[in-house]
C-alpha atoms as a PDB file:
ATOM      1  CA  UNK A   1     347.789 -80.133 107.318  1.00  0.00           C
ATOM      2  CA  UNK A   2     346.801 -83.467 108.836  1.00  0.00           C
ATOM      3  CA  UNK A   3     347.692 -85.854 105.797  1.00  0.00           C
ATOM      4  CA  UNK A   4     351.155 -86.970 106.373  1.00  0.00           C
ATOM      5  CA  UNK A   5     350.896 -90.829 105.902  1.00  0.00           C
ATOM      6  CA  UNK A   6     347.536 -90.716 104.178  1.00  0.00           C
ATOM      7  CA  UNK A   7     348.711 -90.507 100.457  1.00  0.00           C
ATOM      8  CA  UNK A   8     350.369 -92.463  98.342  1.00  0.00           C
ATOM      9  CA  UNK A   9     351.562 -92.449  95.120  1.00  0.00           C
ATOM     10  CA  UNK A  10     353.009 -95.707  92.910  1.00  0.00           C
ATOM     11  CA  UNK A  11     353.549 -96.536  89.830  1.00  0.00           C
ATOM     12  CA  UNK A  12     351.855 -99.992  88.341  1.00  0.00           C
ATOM     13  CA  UNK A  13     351.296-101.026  84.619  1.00  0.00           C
ATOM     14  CA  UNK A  14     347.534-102.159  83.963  1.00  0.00           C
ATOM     15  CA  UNK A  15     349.519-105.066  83.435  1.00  0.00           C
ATOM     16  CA  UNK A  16     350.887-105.472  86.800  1.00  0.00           C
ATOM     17  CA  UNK A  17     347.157-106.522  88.364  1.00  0.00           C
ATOM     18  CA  UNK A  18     348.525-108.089  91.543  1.00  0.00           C
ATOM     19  CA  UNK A  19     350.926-105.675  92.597  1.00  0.00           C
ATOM     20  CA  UNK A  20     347.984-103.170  92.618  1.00  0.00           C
ATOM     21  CA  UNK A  21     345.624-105.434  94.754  1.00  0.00           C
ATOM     22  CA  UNK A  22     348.914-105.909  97.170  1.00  0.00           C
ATOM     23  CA  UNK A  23     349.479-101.741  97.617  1.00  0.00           C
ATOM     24  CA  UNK A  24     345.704-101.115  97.300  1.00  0.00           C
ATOM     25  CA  UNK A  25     345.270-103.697 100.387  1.00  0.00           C
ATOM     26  CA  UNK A  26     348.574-102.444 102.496  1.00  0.00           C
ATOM     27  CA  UNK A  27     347.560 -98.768 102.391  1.00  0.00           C
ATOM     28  CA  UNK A  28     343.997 -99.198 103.131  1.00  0.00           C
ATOM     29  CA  UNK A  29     345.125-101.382 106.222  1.00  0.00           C
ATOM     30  CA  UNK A  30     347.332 -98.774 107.141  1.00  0.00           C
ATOM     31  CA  UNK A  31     344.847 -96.033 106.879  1.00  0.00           C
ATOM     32  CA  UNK A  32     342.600 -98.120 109.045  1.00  0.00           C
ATOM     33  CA  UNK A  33     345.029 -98.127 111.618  1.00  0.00           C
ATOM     34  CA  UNK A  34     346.011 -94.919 111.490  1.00  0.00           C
ATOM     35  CA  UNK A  35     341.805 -94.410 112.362  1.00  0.00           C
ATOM     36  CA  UNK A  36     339.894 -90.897 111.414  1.00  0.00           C
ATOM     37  CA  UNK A  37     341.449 -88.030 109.540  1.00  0.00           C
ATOM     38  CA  UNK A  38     341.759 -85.099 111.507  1.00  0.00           C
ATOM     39  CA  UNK A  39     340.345 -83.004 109.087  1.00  0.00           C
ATOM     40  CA  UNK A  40     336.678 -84.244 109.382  1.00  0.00           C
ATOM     41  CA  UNK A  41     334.461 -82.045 109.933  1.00  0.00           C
ATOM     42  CA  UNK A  42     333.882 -78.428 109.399  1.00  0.00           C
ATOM     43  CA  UNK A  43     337.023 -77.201 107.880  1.00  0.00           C
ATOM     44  CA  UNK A  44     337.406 -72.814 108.123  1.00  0.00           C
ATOM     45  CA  UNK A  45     338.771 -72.352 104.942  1.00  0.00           C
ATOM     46  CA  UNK A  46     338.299 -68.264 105.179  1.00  0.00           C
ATOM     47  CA  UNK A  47     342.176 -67.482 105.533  1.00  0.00           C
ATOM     48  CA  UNK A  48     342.749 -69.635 102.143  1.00  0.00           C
ATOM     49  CA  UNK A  49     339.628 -67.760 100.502  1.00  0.00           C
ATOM     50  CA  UNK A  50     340.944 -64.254 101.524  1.00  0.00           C
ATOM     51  CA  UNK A  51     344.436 -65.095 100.253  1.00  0.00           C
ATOM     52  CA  UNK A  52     343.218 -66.522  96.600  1.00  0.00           C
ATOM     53  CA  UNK A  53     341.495 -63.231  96.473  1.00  0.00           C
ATOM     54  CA  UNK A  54     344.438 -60.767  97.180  1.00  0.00           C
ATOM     55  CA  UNK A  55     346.090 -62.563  94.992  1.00  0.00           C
ATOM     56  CA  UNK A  56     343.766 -61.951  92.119  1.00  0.00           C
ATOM     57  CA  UNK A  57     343.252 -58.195  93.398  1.00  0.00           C
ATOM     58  CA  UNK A  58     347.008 -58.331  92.721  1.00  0.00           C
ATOM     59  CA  UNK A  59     346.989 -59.733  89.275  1.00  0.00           C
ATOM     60  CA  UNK A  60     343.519 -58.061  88.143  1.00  0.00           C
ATOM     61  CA  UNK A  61     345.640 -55.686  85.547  1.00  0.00           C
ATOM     62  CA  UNK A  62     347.644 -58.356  84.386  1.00  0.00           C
ATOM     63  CA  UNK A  63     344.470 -60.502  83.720  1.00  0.00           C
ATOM     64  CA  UNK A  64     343.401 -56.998  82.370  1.00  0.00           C
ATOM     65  CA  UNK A  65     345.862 -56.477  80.207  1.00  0.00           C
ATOM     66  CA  UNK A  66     345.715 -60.323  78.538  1.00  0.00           C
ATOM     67  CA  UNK A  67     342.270 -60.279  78.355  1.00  0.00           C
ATOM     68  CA  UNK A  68     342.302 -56.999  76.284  1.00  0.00           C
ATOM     69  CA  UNK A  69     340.404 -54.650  79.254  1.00  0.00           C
END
């Protein structure tokens, strides 16, 4: 989906100040190298729109039945 490399997760205590500067400052210099995202821009999100909505057509009489209709 274009963001292999461009997220990051790590743990760090609020007590652990410097270790957050240090991966804070490694992954924005890789992300800089690593230039633009390839999902700037217009982004046709139409095929993720029409499958949210089957699926709620598909689970309109279980919401239905929960929500006392």
């Amino acid at each position: 989906m274009g963001l292999e490399n461009r997220l990051h997760l790590d743990w760090i205590s609020s007590a652990e100040a410097q270790k957050f500067v240090q991966v804070v400052t490694d992954f924005t210099e890789k992300i800089k190298a690593m230039g633009p995202s390839p999902l700037t821009g217009e982004l046709d999100l139409s095929a993720v729109e029409s499958a949210c909505e089957a699926e709620i057509e598909a689970k309109s009489p279980e919401v239905q039945s929960v929500e006392g209709g």
